[in-house]
C-alpha atoms as a PDB file:
ATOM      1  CA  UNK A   1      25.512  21.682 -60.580  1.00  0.00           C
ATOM      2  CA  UNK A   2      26.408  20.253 -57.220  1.00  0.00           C
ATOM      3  CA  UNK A   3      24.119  23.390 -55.149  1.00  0.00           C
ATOM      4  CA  UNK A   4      21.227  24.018 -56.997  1.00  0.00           C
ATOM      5  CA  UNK A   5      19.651  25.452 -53.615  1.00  0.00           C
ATOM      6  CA  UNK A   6      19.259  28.904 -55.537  1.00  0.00           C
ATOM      7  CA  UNK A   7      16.791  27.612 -57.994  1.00  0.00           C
ATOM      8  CA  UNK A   8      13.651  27.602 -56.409  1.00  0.00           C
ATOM      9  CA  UNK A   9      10.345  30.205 -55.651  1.00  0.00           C
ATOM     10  CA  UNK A  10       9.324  32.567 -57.532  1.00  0.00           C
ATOM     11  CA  UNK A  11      10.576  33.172 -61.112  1.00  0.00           C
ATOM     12  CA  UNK A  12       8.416  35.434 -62.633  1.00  0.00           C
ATOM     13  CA  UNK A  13       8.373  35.291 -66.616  1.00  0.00           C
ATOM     14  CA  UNK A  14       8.984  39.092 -67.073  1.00  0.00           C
ATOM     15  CA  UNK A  15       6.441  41.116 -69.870  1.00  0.00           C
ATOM     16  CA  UNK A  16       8.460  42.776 -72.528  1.00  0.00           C
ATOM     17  CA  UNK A  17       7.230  46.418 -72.621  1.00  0.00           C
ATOM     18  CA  UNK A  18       6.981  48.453 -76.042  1.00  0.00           C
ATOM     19  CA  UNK A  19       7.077  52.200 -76.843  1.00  0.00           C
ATOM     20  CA  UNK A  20       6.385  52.825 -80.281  1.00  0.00           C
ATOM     21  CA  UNK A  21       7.126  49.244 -81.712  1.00  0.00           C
ATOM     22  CA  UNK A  22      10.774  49.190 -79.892  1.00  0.00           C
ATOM     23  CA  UNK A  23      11.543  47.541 -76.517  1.00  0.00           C
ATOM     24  CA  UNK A  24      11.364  50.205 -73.819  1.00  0.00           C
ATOM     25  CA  UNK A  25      14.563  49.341 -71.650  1.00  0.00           C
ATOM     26  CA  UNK A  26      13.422  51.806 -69.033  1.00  0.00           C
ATOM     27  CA  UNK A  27      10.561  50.914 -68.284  1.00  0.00           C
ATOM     28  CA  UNK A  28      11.904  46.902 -68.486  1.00  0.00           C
ATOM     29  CA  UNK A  29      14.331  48.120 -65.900  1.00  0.00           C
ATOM     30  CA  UNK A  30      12.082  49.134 -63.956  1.00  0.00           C
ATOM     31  CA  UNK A  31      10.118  45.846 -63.658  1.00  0.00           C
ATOM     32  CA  UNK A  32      12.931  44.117 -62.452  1.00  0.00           C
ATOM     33  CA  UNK A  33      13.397  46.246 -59.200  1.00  0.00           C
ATOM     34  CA  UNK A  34       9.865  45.778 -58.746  1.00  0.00           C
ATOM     35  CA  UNK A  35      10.624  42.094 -58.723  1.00  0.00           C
ATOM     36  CA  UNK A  36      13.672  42.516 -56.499  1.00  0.00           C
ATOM     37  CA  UNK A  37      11.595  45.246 -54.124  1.00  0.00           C
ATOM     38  CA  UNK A  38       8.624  42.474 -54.137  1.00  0.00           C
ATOM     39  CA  UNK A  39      10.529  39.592 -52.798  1.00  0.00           C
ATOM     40  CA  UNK A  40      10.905  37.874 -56.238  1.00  0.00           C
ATOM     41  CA  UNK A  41      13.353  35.075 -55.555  1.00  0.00           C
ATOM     42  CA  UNK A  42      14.228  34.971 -59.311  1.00  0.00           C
ATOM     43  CA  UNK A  43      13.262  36.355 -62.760  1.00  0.00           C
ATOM     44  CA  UNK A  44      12.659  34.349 -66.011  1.00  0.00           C
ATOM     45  CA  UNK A  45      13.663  36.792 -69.123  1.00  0.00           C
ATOM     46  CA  UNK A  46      12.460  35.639 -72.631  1.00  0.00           C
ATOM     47  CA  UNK A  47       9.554  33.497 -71.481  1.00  0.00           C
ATOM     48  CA  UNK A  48       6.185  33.133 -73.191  1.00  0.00           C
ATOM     49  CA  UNK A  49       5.079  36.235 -71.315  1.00  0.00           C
ATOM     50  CA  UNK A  50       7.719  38.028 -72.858  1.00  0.00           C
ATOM     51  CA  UNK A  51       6.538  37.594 -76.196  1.00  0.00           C
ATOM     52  CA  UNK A  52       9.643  36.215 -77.577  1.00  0.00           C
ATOM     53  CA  UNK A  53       8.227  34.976 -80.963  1.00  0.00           C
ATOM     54  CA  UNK A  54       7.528  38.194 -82.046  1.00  0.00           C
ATOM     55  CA  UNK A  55      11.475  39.720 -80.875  1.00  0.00           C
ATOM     56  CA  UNK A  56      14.247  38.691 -83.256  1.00  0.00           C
ATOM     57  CA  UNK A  57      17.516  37.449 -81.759  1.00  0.00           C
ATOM     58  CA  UNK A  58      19.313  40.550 -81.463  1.00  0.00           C
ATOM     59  CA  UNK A  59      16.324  41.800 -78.999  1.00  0.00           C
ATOM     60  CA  UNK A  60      16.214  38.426 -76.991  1.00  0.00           C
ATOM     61  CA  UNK A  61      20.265  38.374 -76.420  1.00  0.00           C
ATOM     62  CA  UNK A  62      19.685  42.576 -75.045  1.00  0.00           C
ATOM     63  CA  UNK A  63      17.016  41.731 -72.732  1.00  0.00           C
ATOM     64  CA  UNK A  64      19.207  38.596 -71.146  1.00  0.00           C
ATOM     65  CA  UNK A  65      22.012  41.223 -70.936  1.00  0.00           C
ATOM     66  CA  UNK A  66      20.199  43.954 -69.832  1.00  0.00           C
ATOM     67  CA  UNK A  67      18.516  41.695 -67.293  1.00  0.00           C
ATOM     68  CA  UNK A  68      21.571  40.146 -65.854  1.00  0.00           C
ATOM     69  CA  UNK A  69      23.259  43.997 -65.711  1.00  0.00           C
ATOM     70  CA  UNK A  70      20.569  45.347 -63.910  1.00  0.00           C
ATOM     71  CA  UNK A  71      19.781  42.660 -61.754  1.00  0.00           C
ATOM     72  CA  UNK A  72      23.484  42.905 -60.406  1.00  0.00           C
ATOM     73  CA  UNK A  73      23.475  39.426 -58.366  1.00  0.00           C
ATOM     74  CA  UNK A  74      20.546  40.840 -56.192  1.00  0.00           C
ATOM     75  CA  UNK A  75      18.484  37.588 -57.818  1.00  0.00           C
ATOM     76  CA  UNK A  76      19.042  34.548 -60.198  1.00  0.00           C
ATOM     77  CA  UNK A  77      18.463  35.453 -64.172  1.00  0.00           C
ATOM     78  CA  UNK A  78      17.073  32.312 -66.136  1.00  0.00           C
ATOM     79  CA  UNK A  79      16.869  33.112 -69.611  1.00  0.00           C
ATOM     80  CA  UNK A  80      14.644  31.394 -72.006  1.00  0.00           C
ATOM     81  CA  UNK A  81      16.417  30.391 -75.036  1.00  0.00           C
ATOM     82  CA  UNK A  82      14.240  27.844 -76.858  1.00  0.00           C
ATOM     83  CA  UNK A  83      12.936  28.539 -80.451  1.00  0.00           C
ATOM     84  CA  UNK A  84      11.965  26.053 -83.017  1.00  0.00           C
ATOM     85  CA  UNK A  85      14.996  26.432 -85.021  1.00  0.00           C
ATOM     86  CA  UNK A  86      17.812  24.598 -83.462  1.00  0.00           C
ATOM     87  CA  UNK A  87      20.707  27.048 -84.468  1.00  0.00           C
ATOM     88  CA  UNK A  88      18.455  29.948 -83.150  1.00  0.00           C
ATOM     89  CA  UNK A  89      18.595  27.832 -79.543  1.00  0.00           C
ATOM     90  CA  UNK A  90      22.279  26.893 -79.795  1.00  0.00           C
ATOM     91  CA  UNK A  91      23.159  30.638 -80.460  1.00  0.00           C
ATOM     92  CA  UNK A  92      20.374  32.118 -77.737  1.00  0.00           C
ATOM     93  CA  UNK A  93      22.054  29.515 -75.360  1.00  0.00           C
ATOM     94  CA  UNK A  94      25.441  30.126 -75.665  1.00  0.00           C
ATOM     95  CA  UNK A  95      25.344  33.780 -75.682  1.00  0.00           C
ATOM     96  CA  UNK A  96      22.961  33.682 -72.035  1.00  0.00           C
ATOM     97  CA  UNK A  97      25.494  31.761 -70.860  1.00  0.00           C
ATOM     98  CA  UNK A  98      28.256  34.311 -72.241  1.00  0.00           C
ATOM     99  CA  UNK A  99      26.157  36.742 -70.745  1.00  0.00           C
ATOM    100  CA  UNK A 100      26.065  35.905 -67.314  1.00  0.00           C
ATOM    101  CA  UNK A 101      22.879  34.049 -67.565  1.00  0.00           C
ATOM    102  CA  UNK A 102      22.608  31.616 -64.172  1.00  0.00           C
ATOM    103  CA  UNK A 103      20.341  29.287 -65.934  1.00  0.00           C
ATOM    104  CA  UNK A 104      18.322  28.271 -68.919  1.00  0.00           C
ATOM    105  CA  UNK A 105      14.809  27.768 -70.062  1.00  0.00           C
ATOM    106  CA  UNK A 106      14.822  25.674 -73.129  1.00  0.00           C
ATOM    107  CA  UNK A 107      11.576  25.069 -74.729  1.00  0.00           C
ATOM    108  CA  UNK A 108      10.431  21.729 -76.574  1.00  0.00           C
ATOM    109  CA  UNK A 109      10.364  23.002 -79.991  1.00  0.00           C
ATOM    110  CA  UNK A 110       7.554  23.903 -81.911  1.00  0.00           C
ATOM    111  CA  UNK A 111       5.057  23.377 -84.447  1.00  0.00           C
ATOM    112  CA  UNK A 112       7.096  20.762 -86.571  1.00  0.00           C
ATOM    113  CA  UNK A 113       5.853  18.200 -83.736  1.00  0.00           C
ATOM    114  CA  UNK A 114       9.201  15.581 -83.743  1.00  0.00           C
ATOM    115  CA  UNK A 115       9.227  12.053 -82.270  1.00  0.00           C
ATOM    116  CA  UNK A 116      10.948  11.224 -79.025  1.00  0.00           C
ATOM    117  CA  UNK A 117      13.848  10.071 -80.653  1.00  0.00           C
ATOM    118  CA  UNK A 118      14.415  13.599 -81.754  1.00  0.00           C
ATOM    119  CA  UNK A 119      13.449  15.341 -78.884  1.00  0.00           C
ATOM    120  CA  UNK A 120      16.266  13.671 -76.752  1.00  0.00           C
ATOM    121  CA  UNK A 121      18.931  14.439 -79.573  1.00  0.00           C
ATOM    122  CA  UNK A 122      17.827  17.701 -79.670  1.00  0.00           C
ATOM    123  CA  UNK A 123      18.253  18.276 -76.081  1.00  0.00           C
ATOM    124  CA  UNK A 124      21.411  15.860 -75.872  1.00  0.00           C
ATOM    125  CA  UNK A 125      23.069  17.918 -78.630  1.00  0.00           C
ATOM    126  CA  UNK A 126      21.996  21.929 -77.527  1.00  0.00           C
ATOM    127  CA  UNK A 127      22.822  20.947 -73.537  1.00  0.00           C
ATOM    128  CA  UNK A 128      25.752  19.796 -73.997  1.00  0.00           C
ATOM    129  CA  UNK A 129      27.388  22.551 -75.666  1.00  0.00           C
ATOM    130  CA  UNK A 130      26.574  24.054 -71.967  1.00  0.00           C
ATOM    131  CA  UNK A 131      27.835  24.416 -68.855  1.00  0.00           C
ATOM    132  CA  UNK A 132      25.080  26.227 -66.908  1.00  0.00           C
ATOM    133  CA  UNK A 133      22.293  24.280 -65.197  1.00  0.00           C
ATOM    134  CA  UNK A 134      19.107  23.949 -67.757  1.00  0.00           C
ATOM    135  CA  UNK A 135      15.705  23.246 -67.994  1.00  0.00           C
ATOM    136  CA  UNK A 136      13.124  22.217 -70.570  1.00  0.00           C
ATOM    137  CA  UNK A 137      10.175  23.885 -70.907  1.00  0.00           C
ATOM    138  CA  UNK A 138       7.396  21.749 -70.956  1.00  0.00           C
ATOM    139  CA  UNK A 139       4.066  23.475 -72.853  1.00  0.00           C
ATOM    140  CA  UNK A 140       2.087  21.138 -74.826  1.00  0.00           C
ATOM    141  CA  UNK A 141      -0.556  23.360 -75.415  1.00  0.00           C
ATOM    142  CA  UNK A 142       1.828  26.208 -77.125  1.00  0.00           C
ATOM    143  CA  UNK A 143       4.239  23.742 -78.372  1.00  0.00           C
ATOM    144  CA  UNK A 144       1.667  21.255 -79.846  1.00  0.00           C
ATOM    145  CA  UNK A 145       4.730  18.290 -78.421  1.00  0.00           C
ATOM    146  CA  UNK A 146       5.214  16.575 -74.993  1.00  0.00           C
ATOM    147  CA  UNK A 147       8.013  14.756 -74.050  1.00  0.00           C
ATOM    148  CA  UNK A 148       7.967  11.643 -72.100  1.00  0.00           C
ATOM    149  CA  UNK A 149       9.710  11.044 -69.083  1.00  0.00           C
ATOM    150  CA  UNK A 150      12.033   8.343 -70.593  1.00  0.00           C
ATOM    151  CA  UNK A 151      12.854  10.961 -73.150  1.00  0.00           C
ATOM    152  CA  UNK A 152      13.984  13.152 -69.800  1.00  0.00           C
ATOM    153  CA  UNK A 153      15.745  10.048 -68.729  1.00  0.00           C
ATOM    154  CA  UNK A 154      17.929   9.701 -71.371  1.00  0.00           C
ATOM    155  CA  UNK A 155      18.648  13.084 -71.503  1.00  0.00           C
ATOM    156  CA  UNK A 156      19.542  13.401 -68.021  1.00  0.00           C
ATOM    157  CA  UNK A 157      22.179  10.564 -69.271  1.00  0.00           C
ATOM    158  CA  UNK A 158      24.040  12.256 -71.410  1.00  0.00           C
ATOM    159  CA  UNK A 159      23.613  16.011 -69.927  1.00  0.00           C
ATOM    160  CA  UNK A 160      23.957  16.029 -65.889  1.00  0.00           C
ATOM    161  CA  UNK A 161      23.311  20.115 -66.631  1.00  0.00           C
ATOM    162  CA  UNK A 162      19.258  19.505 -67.168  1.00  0.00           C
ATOM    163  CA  UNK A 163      18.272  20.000 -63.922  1.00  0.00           C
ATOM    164  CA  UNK A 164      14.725  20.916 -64.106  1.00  0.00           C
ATOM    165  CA  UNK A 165      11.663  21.748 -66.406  1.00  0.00           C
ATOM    166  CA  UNK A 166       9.232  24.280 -66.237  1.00  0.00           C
ATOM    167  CA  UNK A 167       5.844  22.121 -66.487  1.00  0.00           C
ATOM    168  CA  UNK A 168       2.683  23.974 -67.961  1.00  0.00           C
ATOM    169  CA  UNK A 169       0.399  21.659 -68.451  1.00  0.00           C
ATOM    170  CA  UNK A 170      -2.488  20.186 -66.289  1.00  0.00           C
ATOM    171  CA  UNK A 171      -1.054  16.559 -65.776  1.00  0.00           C
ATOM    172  CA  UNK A 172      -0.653  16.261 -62.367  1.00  0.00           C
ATOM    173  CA  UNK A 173       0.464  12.527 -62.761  1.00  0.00           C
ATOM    174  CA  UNK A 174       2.869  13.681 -64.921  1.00  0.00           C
ATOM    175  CA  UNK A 175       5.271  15.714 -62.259  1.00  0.00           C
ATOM    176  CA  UNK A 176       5.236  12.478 -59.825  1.00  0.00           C
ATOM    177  CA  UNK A 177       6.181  10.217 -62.682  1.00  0.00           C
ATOM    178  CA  UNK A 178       8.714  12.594 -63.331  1.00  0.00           C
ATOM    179  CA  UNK A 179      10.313  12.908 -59.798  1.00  0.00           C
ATOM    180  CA  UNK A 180       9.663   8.950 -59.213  1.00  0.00           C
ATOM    181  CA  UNK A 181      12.047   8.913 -62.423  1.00  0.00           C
ATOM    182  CA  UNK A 182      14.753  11.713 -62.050  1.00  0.00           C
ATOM    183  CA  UNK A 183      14.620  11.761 -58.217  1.00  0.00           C
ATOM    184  CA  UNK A 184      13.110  13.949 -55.771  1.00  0.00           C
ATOM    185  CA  UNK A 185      15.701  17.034 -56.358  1.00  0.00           C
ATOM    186  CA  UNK A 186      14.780  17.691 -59.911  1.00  0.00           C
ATOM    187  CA  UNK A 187      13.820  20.996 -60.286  1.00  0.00           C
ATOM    188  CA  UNK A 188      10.124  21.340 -61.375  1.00  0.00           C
ATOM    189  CA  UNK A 189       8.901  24.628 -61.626  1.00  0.00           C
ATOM    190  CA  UNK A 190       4.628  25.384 -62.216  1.00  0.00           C
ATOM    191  CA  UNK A 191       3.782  26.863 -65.728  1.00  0.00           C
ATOM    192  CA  UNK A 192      -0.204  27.249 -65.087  1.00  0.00           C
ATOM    193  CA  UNK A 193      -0.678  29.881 -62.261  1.00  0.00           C
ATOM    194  CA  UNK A 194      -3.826  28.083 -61.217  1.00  0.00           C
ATOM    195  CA  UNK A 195      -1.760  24.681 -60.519  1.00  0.00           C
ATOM    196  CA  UNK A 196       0.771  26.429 -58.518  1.00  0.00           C
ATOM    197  CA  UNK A 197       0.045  25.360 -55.019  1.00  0.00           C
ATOM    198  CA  UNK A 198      -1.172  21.567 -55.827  1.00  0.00           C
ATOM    199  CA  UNK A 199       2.000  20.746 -57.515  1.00  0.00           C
ATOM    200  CA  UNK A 200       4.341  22.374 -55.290  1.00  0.00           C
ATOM    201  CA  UNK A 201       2.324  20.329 -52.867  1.00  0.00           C
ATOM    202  CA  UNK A 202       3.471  17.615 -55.016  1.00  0.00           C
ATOM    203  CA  UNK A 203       7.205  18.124 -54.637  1.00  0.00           C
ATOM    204  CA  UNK A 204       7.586  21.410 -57.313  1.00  0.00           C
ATOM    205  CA  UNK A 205      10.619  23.278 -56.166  1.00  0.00           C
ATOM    206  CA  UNK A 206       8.754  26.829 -57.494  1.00  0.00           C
ATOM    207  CA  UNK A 207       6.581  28.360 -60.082  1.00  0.00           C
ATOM    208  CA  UNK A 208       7.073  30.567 -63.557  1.00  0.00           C
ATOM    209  CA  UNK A 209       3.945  32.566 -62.638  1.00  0.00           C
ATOM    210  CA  UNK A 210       2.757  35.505 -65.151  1.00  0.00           C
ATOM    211  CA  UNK A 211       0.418  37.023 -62.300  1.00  0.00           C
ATOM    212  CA  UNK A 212       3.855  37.558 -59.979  1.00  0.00           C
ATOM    213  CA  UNK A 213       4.238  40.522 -63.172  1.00  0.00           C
ATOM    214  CA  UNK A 214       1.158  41.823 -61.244  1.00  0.00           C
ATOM    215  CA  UNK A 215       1.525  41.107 -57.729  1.00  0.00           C
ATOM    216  CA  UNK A 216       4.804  39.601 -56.743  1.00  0.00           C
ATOM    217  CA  UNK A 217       4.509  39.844 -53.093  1.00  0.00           C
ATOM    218  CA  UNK A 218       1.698  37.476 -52.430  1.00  0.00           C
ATOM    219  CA  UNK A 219       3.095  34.867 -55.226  1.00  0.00           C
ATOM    220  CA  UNK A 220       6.509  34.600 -53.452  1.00  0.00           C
ATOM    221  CA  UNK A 221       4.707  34.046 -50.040  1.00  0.00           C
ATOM    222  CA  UNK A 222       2.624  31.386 -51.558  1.00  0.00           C
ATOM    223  CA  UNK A 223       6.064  29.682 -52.288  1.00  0.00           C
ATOM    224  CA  UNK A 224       7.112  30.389 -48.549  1.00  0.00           C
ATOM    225  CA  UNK A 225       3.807  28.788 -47.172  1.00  0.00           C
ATOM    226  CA  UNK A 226       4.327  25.750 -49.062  1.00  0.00           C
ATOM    227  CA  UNK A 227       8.209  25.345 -48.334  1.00  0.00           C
ATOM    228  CA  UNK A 228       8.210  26.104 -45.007  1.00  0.00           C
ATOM    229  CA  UNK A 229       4.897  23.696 -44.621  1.00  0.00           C
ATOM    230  CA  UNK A 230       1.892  25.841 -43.825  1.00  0.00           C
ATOM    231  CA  UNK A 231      -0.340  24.514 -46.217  1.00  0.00           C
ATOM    232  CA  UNK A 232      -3.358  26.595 -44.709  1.00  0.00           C
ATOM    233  CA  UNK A 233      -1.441  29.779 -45.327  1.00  0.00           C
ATOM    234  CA  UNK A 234      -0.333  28.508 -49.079  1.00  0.00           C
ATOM    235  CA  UNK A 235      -3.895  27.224 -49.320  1.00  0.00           C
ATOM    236  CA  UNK A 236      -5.296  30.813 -48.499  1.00  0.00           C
ATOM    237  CA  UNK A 237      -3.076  32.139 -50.754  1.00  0.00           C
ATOM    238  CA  UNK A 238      -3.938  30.005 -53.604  1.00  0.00           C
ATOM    239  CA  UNK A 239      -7.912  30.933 -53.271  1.00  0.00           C
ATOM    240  CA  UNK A 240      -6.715  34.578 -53.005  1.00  0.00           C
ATOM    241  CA  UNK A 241      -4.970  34.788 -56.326  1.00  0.00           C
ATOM    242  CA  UNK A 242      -6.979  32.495 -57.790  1.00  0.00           C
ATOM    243  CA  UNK A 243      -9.549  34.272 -59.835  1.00  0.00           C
ATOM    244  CA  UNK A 244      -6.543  37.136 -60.812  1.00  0.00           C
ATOM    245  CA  UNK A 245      -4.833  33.473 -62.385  1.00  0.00           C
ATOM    246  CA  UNK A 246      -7.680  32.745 -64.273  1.00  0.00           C
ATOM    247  CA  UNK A 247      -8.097  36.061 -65.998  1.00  0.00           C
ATOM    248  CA  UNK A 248      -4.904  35.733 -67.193  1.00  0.00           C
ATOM    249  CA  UNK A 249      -5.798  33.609 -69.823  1.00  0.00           C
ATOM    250  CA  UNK A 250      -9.471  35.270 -70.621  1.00  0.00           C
ATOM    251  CA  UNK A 251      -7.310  36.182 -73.957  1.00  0.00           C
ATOM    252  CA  UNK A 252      -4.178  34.873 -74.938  1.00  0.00           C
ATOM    253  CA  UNK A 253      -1.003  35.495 -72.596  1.00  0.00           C
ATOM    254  CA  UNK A 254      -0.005  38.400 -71.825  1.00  0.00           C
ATOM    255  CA  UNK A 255      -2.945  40.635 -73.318  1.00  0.00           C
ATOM    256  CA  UNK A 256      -4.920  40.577 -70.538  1.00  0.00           C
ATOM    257  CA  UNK A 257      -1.566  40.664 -68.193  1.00  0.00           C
ATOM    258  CA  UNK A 258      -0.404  44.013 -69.925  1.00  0.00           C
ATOM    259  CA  UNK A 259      -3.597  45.475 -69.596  1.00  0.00           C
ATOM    260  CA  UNK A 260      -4.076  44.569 -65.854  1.00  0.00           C
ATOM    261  CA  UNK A 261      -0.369  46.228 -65.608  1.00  0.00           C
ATOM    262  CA  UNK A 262      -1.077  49.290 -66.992  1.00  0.00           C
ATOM    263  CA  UNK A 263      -4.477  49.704 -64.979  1.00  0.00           C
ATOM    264  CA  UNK A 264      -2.426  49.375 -61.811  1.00  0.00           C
ATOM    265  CA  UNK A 265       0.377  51.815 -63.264  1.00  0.00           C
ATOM    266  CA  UNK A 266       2.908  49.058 -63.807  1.00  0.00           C
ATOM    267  CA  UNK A 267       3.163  50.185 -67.413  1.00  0.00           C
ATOM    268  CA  UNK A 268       2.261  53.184 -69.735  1.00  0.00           C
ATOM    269  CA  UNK A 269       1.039  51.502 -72.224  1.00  0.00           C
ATOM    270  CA  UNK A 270      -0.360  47.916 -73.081  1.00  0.00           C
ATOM    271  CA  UNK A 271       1.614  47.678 -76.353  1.00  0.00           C
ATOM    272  CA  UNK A 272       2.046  44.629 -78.426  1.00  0.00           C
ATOM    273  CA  UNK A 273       3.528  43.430 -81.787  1.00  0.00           C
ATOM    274  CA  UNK A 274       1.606  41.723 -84.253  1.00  0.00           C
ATOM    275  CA  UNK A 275       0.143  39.271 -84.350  1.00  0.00           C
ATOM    276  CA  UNK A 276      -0.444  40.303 -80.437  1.00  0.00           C
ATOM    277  CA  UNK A 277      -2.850  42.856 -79.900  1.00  0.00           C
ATOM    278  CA  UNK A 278      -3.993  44.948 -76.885  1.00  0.00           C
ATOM    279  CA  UNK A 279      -7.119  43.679 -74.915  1.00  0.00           C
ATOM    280  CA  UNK A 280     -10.668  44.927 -76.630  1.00  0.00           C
ATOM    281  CA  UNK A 281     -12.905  46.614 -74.356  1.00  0.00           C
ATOM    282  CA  UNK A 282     -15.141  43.942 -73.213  1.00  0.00           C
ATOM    283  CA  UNK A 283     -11.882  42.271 -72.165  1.00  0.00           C
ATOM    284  CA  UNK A 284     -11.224  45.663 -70.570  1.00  0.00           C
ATOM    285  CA  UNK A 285     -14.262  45.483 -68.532  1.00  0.00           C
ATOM    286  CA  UNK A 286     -14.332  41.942 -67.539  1.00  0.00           C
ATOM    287  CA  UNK A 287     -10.518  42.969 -66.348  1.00  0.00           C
ATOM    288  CA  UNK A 288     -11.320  45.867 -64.151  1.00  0.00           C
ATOM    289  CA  UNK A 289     -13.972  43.679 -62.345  1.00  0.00           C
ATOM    290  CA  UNK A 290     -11.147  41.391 -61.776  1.00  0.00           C
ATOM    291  CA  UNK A 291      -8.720  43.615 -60.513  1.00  0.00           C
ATOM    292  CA  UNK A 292     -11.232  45.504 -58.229  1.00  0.00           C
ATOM    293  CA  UNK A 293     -12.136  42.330 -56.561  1.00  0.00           C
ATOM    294  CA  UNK A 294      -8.649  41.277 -55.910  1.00  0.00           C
ATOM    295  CA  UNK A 295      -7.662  44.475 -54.422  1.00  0.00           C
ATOM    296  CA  UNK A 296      -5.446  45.776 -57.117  1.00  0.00           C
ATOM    297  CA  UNK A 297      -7.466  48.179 -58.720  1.00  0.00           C
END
């Protein structure tokens, strides 16, 4: 916990490709040396890109090992191990960490919307059972919960292992509260790919970016601009990407992703699981428009 210097850039939340209904490993392993080839600084396996709510745990636990035995120490693996059942977390977490895992993603749980109270014994309690650095994933809008920066606070108490959160949400206030609070070196990575260069103006060590699936190169040099303090550059590369963000979310995350991926010959096919479905084709067309104008076609 005492160098964290590793945890910062580019973490893109890696797709989980389908052939047929099962998870294509090939093709997964693939991906990641696309990452790695693209300047990637770190991947993020299991996120909400990654459709984990439609993998059981058996699936989630192969694509953490998988990830961490192909990366090979080339680049960090975080692993998002959050669900809304709190055994599911506390065996997701435990066996990322088993399996080599350098960090965690652990998201506020879901749906049964608890107090703060709960929040911090539910983090206090899962974190503690760990000894890798962890984060929580902040999504309100998925999650239908946010959790207050006291409830971070008192967290951070009991657990010195929470050393970030991945914030996706559009409360800007929110991230300087939060480093006023937890100090200037807690690790905030971007969750909305069109917020990515205003908060990392803010003090956000990185971003969790779906579009870096797409185009990894120009997301990790956004990261660069802003760390090494060319805001002109970052700013540049900001208005670049910027309309390729928004289409992101023309449908829900990652349909329109998986289809932009396969256009570009990232992937074979744009498969899904139910309730997920492959884009429709006027989401197709308004796609293509998007990816010609950005170059990627």
């Amino acid at each position: 916990m005492n160098d964290l210097s590793w945890l910062k850039g580019s973490f893109p939340p890696l797709i989980t490709p389908f052939k047929d209904g099962a998870i294509d490993f090939e093709t997964y392993g693939r991906l990641i040396e696309h990452q790695i080839t693209g300047g990637t600084h770190g991947i993020l396996v299991n996120g909400t890109t990654g459709e984990p709510s439609t993998l059981n745990v058996d699936e989630r636990n192969e694509l953490v090992r998988f990830a961490v035995k192909t990366a090979r120490g080339r680049i960090p693996v975080c692993a998002a191990t959050g669900s809304q059942s709190h055994a599911e977390t506390l065996a997701l977490s435990q066996f990322a960490e088993k399996a080599g895992a350098d960090a965690q993603l652990i998201v506020t749980p879901y749906y049964i919307k608890p107090p703060q109270r709960g929040l911090a014994s539910y983090f206090i309690d899962v974190m503690s059972r760990l000894k890798t650095p962890a984060m929580v994933y902040h999504i309100p809008g998925r999650a239908g919960v946010s959790m207050d920066v006291e409830t971070f606070r008192l967290v951070k108490e009991k657990c010195p292992n929470l050393v970030g959160v991945k914030h996706a949400s559009t409360d800007l206030a929110f991230v300087t509260d939060l480093l006023s609070i937890m100090g200037r070196d807690f690790r905030i990575f971007v969750g909305l790919e069109e917020l990515c260069f205003p908060m990392m103006a803010i003090g956000a060590v990185g971003m969790m970016n779906a579009v870096a699936n797409l185009d990894p190169k120009r997301v990790a040099a956004l990261y660069q601009a802003v760390a090494s303090g060319d805001l002109a550059e970052a700013r540049d590369l900001h208005f670049a990407l910027f309309e390729i963000s928004k289409a992101i979310f023309f449908d829900t995350n990652p349909i329109p992703l998986k289809y932009m991926m396969k256009k570009v010959g990232l992937l074979q096919s744009n498969e899904h699981r139910l309730p997920m479905v492959p884009a429709n084709e006027a989401l197709e067309r308004r796609l293509d428009a998007v990816l010609s104008a950005a170059g990627l076609a």
